[in-house]
Protein backbone atom coordinates (compact mmCIF):
# COMPACT_ATOMS: atom_id res chain seq x y z
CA UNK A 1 -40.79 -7.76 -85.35
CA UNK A 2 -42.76 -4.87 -87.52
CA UNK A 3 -44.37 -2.41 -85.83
CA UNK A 4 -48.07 -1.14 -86.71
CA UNK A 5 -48.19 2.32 -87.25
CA UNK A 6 -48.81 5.23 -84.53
CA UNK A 7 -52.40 6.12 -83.84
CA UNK A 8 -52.94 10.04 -83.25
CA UNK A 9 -52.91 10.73 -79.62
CA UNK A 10 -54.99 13.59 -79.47
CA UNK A 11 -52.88 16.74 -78.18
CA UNK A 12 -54.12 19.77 -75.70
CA UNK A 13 -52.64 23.22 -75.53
CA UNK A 14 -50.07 23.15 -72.78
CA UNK A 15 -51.07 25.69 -70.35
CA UNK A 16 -48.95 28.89 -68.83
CA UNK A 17 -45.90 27.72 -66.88
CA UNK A 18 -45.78 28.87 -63.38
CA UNK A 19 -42.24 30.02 -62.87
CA UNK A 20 -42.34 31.78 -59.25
CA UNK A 21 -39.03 31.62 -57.52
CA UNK A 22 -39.17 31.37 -53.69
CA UNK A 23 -36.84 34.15 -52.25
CA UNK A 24 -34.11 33.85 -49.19
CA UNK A 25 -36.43 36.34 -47.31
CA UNK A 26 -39.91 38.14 -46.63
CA UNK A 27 -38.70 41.22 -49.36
CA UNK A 28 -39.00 38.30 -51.91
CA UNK A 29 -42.71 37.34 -51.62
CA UNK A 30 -42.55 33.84 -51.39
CA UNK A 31 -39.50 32.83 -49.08
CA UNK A 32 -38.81 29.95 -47.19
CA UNK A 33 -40.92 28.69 -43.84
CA UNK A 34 -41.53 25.91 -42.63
CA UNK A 35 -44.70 23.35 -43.85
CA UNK A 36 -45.91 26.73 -45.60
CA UNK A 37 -45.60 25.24 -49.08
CA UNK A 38 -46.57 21.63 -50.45
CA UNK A 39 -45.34 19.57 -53.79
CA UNK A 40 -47.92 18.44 -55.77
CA UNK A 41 -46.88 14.96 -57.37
CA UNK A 42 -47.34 12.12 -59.53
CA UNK A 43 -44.63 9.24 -59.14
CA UNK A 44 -44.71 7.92 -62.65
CA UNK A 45 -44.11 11.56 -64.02
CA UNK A 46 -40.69 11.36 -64.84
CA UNK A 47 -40.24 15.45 -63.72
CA UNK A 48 -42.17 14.55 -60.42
CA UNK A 49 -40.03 11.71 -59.62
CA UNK A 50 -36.97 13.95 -60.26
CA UNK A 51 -38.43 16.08 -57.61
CA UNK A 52 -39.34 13.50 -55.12
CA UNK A 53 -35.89 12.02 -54.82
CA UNK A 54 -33.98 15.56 -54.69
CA UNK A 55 -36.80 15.84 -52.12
CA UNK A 56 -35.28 13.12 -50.25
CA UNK A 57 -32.01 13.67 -50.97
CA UNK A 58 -32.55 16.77 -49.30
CA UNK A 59 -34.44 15.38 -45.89
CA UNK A 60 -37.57 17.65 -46.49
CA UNK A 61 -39.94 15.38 -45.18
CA UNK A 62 -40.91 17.37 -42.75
CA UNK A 63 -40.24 20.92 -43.91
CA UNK A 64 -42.34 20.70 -46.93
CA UNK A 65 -45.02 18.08 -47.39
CA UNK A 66 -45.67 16.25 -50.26
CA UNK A 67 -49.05 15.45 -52.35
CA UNK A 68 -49.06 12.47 -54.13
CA UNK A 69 -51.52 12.34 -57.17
CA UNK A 70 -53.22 9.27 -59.09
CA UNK A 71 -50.70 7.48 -61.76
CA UNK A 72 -52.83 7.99 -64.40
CA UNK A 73 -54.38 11.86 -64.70
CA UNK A 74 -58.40 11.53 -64.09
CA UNK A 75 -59.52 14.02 -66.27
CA UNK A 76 -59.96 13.97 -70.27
CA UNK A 77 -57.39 16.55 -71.03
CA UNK A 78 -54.78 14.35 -69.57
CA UNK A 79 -54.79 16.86 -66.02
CA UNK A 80 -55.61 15.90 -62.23
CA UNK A 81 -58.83 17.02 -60.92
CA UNK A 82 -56.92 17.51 -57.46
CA UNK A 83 -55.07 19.99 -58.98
CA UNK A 84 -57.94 21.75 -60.85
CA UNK A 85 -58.68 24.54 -57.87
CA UNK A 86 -55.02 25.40 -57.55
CA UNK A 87 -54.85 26.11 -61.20
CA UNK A 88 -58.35 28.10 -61.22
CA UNK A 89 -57.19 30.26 -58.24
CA UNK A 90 -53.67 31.13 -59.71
CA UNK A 91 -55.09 31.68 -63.32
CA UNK A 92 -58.45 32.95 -63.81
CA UNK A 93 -60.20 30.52 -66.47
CA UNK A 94 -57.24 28.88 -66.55
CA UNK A 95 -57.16 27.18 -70.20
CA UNK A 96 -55.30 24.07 -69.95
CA UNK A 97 -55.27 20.77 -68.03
CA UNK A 98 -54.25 20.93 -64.52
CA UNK A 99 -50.99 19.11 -64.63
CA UNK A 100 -47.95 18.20 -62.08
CA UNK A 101 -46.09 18.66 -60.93
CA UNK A 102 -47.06 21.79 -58.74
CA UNK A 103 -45.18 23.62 -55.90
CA UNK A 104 -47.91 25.46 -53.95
CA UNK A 105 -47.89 28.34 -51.05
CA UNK A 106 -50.47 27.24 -48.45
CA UNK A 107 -50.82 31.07 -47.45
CA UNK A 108 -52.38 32.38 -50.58
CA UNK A 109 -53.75 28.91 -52.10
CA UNK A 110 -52.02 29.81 -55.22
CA UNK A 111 -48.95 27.82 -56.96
CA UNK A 112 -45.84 28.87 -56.66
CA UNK A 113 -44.00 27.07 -59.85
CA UNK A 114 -44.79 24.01 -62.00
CA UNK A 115 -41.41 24.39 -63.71
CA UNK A 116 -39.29 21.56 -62.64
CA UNK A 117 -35.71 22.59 -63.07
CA UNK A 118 -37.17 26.35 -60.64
CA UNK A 119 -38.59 23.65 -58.58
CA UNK A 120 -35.26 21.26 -57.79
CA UNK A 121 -33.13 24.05 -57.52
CA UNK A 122 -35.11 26.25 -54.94
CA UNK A 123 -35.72 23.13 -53.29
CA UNK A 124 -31.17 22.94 -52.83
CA UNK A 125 -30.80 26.77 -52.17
CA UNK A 126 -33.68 27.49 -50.23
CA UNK A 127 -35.00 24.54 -48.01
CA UNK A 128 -31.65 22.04 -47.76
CA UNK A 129 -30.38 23.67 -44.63
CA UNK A 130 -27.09 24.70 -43.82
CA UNK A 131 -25.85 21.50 -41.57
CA UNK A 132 -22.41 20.67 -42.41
CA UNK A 133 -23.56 17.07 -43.89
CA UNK A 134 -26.79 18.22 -46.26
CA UNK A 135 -26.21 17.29 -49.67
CA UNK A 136 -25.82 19.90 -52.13
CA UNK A 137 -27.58 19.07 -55.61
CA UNK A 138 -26.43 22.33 -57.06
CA UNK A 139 -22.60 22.76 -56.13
CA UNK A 140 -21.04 26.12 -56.68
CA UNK A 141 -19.20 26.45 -60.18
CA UNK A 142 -21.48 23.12 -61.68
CA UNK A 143 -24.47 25.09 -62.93
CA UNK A 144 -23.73 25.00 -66.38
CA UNK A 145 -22.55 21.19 -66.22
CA UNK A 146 -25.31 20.14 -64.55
CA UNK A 147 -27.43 21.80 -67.60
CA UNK A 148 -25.73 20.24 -70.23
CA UNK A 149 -26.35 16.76 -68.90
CA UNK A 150 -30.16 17.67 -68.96
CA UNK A 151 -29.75 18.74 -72.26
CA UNK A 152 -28.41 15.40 -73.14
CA UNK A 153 -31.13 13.19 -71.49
CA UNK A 154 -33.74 15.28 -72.57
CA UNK A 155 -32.40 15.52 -76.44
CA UNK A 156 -30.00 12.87 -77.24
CA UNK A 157 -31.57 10.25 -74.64
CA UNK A 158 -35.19 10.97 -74.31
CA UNK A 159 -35.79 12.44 -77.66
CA UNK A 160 -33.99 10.34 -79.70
CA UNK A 161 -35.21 6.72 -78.27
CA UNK A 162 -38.51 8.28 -79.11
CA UNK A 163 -37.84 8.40 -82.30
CA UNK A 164 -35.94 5.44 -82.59
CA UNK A 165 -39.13 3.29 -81.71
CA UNK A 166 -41.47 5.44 -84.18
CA UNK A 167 -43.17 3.00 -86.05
CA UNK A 168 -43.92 5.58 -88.46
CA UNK A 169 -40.51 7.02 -89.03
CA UNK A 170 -38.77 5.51 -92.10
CA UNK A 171 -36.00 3.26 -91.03
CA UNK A 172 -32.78 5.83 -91.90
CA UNK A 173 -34.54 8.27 -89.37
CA UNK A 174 -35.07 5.48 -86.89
CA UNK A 175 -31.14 4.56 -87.08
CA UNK A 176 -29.69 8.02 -86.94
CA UNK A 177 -32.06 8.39 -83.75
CA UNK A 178 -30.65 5.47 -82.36
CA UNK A 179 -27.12 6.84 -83.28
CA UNK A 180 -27.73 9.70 -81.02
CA UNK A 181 -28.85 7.53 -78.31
CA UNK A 182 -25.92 5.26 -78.18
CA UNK A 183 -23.54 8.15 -78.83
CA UNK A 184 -25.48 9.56 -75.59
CA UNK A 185 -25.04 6.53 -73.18
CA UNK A 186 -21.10 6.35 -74.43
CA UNK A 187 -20.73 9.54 -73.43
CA UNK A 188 -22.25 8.53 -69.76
CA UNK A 189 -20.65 4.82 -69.97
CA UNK A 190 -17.36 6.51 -69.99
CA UNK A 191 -17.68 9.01 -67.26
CA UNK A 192 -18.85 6.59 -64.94
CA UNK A 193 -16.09 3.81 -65.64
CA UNK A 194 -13.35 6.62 -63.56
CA UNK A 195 -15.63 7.70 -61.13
CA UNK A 196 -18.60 6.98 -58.85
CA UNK A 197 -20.89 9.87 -59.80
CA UNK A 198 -21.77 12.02 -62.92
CA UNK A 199 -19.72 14.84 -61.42
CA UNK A 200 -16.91 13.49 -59.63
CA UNK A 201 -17.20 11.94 -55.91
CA UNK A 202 -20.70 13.61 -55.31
CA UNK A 203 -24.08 12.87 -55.88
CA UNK A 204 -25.64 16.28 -57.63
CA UNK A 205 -28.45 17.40 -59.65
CA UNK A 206 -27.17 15.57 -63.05
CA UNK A 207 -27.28 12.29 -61.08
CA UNK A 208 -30.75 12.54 -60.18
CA UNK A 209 -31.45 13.33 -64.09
CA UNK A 210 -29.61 10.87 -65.16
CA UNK A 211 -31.36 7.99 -63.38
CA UNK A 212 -34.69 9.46 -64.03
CA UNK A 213 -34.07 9.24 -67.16
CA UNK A 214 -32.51 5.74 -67.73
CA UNK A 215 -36.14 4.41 -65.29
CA UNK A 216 -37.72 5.95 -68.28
CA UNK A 217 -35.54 4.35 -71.15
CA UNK A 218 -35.87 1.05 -69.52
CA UNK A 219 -39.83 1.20 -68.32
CA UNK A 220 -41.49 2.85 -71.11
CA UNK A 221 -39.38 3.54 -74.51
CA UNK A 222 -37.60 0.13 -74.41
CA UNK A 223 -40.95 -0.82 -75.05
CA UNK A 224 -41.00 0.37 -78.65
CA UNK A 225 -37.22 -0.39 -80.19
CA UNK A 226 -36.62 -3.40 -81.78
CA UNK A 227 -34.41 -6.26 -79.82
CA UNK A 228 -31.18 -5.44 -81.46
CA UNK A 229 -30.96 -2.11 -80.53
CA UNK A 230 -31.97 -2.93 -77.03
CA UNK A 231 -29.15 -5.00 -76.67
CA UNK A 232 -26.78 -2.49 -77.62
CA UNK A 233 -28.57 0.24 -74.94
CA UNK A 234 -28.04 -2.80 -72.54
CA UNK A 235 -24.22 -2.80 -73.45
CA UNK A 236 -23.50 -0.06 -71.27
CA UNK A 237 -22.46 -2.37 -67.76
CA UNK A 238 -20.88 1.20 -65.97
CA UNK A 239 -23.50 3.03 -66.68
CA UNK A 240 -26.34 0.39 -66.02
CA UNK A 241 -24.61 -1.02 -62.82
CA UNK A 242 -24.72 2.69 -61.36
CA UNK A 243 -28.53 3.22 -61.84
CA UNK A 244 -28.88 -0.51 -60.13
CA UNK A 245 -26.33 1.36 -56.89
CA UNK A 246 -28.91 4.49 -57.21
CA UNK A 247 -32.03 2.50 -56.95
CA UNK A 248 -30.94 1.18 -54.13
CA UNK A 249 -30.31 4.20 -52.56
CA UNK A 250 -32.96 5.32 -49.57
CA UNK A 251 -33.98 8.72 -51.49
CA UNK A 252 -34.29 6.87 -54.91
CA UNK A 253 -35.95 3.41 -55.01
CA UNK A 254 -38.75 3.87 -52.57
CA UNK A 255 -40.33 6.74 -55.51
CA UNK A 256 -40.18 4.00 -58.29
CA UNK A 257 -43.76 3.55 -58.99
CA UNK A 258 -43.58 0.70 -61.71
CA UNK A 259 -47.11 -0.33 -62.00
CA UNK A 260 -47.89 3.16 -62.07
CA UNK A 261 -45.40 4.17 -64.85
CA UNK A 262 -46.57 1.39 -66.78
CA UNK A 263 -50.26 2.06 -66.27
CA UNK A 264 -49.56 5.66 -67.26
CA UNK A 265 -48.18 4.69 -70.31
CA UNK A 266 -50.99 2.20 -70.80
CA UNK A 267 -53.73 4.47 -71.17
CA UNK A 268 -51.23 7.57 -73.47
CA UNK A 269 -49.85 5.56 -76.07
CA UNK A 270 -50.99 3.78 -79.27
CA UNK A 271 -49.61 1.07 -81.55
CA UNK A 272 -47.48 -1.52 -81.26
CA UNK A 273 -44.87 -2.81 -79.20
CA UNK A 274 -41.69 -3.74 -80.72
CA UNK A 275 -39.64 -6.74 -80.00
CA UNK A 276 -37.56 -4.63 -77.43
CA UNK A 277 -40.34 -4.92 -75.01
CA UNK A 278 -39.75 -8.55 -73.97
CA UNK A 279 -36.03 -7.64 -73.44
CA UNK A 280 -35.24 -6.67 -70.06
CA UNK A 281 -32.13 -4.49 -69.23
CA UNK A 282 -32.57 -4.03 -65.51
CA UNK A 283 -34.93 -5.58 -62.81
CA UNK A 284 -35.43 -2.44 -60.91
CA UNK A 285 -37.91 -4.32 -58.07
CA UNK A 286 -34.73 -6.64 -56.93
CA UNK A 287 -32.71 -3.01 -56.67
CA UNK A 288 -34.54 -0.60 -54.92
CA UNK A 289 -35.05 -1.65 -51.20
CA UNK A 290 -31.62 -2.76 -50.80
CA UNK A 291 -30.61 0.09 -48.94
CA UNK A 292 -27.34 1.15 -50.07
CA UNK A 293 -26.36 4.68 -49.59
CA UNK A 294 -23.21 4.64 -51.69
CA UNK A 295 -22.01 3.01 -54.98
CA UNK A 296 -20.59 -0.28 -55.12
CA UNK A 297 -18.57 -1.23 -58.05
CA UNK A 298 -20.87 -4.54 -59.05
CA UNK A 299 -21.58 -6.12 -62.21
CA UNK A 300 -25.11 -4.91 -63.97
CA UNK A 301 -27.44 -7.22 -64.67
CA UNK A 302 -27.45 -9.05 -68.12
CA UNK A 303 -30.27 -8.09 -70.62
CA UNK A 304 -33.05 -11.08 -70.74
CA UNK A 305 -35.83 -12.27 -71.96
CA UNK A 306 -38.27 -13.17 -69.00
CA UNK A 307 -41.38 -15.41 -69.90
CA UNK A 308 -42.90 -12.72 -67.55
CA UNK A 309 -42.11 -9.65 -69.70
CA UNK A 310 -44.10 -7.15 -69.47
CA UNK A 311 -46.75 -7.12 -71.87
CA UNK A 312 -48.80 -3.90 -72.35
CA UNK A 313 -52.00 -3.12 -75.25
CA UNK A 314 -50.87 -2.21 -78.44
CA UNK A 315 -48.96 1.21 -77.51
CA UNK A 316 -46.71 3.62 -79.48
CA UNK A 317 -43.78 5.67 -78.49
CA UNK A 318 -44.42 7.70 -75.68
C-alpha cells in the first residue's frame, strides 16, 4: 500500500535543557528530602513513561509525587500550559515551549532537570533507599552498558523505523533503515533467548528503555511501515514475549496510556498510514494488569490483522 507523502510539521526551537543534579547532601544545593520535589509528566511521552515506571520500580510514591499532564500538549508550540510558570520562573522569558517532562524543587518553585537520563538516574542514587530489597536501575560497573543500549533504541530502533516508514524517503533509504532496525531487534532477540533480562538476572535501567521503546515501535511507528516489514519486526518471539512479561509487571503496565499515545500522535503527524498499521504485533491491553512481577518463559503473541485495527487520520512518521 503507497504512502502519500509527509506534510511539514511545523518545528519550534527546542528550549535550554535543565540539567540540575540533586546532590547526596545540603553542600549540594538540591539534595534529597522527602515530598520536597515533584515529576512533572505526560504518560504518552515516551521519556516520561521511562520515568514513571523507574518511578515505580523504585517505590517513590510517596517520597516524591508525581504530576500527570494532558496526552496531548495544550498549547500551539506543542508545550503544556501547566508547565508554563515553572519554565518562566527558572528562565526569565523563557523562549521555548514548556515541555515534560520536568523534575521540580517545591522550595524555590524552580525545575530542577528536564533531562531524562539526569532524571532516572538521580531518581536510583538519590531517592531508592538503601533497604536490602530496593531495586537498583543503575548497578555498579553497568553504566556504560546500560548507555549503549540507549544508544541502540534511540539510533538503530527509534531512528531508523522512522525512517523506514518515510513516505518521502526513496525506497533504498527506506530498506537500509529497516536493515538497521532488524539488525537492532537481533541483537536484543538474542540476548534475551539465554536470559531473563537485558543485563543478566536483573531488571536495570536498559530494561526499562528497552520496553519503552518497543510500546513505541508497536503504538506509533508500526503505523507507518509497510506489512512485510512488520512481519519481520514481529519475528522476534524472545524479545516480544519479554515486553508482554514487562507489561505485566505492577511498575510497568498501569503507565501505558494507549488512547493517549495514540491521540498524541493523532494531532503531530501528517500523511499516510502504511499497510503496517492494520498489523498488530502485541495486544498490550490483555498484558498489562496481569500482575506478574517476574518473567515467564511464554510464547508471544502472533502478529494479526484485527478488523478492529486501529485506524488513525492520515499521519506520517512520527
Amino acid at each position: 500500500m503507497s504512502a502519500a507523502p509527509l506534510t511539514t510539521v511545523p518545528s519550534f526551537p527546542a528550549p535550554p535543557s535543565f540539567r540540575g543534579r540533586v546532590g547526596s547532601d545540603a553542600s549540594s544545593g538540591y539534595y534529597p528530602a522527602p515530598r520536597r520535589y515533584r515529576l512533572h509528566l505526560s504518560l504518552s511521552c515516551p521519556y516520561c513513561l521511562r520515568i514513571a515506571v523507574a518511578h515505580s520500580l523504585l517505590g517513590l510514591e510517596e517520597t516524591l509525587p508525581v504530576v500527570l499532564l494532558p496526552a496531548v500538549p495544550d498549547r500551539p508550540d506543542g508545550g503544556h500550559s501547566a508547565l508554563r510558570p515553572l519554565y518562566e520562573a527558572s528562565s526569565h522569558r523563557h523562549p521555548g515551549p514548556a515541555l515534560a517532562p520536568v523534575l521540580s524543587d517545591t522550595w524555590t518553585g524552580r525545575i530542577v532537570s528536564t533531562h531524562t537520563p539526569d532524571i532516572l538516574r538521580d531518581l536510583d542514587r538519590r531517592f531508592g533507599g538503601d533497604g536490602p530489597d530496593r531495586i537498583t536501575l543503575y548497578p555498579h560497573g553497568a553504566g556504560a552498558e546500560i548507555e549503549a543500549v540507549e544508544h541502540l533504541c534511540e539510533h538503530s530502533i527509534n531512528h531508523a523505523a522512522q525512517q523506514a516508514g518515510r513516505a518521502d524517503a526513496d525506497a533504498t533509504a527506506r530498506r537500509t533503515a529497516l536493515g538497521r532496525l532488524l539488525s537492532a531487534l537481533d541483537s536484543l532477540e538474542g540476548r534475551l533467548a539465554h536470559q531473563d533480562f537485558l543485563l543478566g538476572d536483573a531488571l536495570t535501567a536498559a530494561d526499562v528503555q528497552v520496553w519503552v521503546t518497543l510500546v513505541q515501535l508497536d503504538t506509533v511507528h508500526r503505523l507507518h511501515l509497510d506489512a512485510a516489514a512488520v512481519h519481520h519486526v514481529a519475528d522476534h518471539p524472545h524479545l516480544w514475549a519479554y515486553a508482554r512479561r514487562l507489561a505485566a509487571h505492577p511498575a510497568f503496565g498501569p503507565h501505558l496510556d494507549l488512547d493517549g499515545i495514540a491521540r498524541r500522535h493523532h494531532a503531530h503527524c501528517r500523511g499516510l498510514e502504511a499497510a503496517g498499521a492494520a498489523v498488530r504485533i502485541l495486544d498490550w491491553t490483555a498484558h498489562r494488569t496481569d500482575g506478574s512481577a517476574h518473567p515467564s518463559q511464554e510464547e508471544p503473541d502472533r502478529p494479526t490483522e484485527p478488523q478492529d485495527a486501529l485506524h488513525l487520520r492520515p499521519s506520517g512518521s512520527a
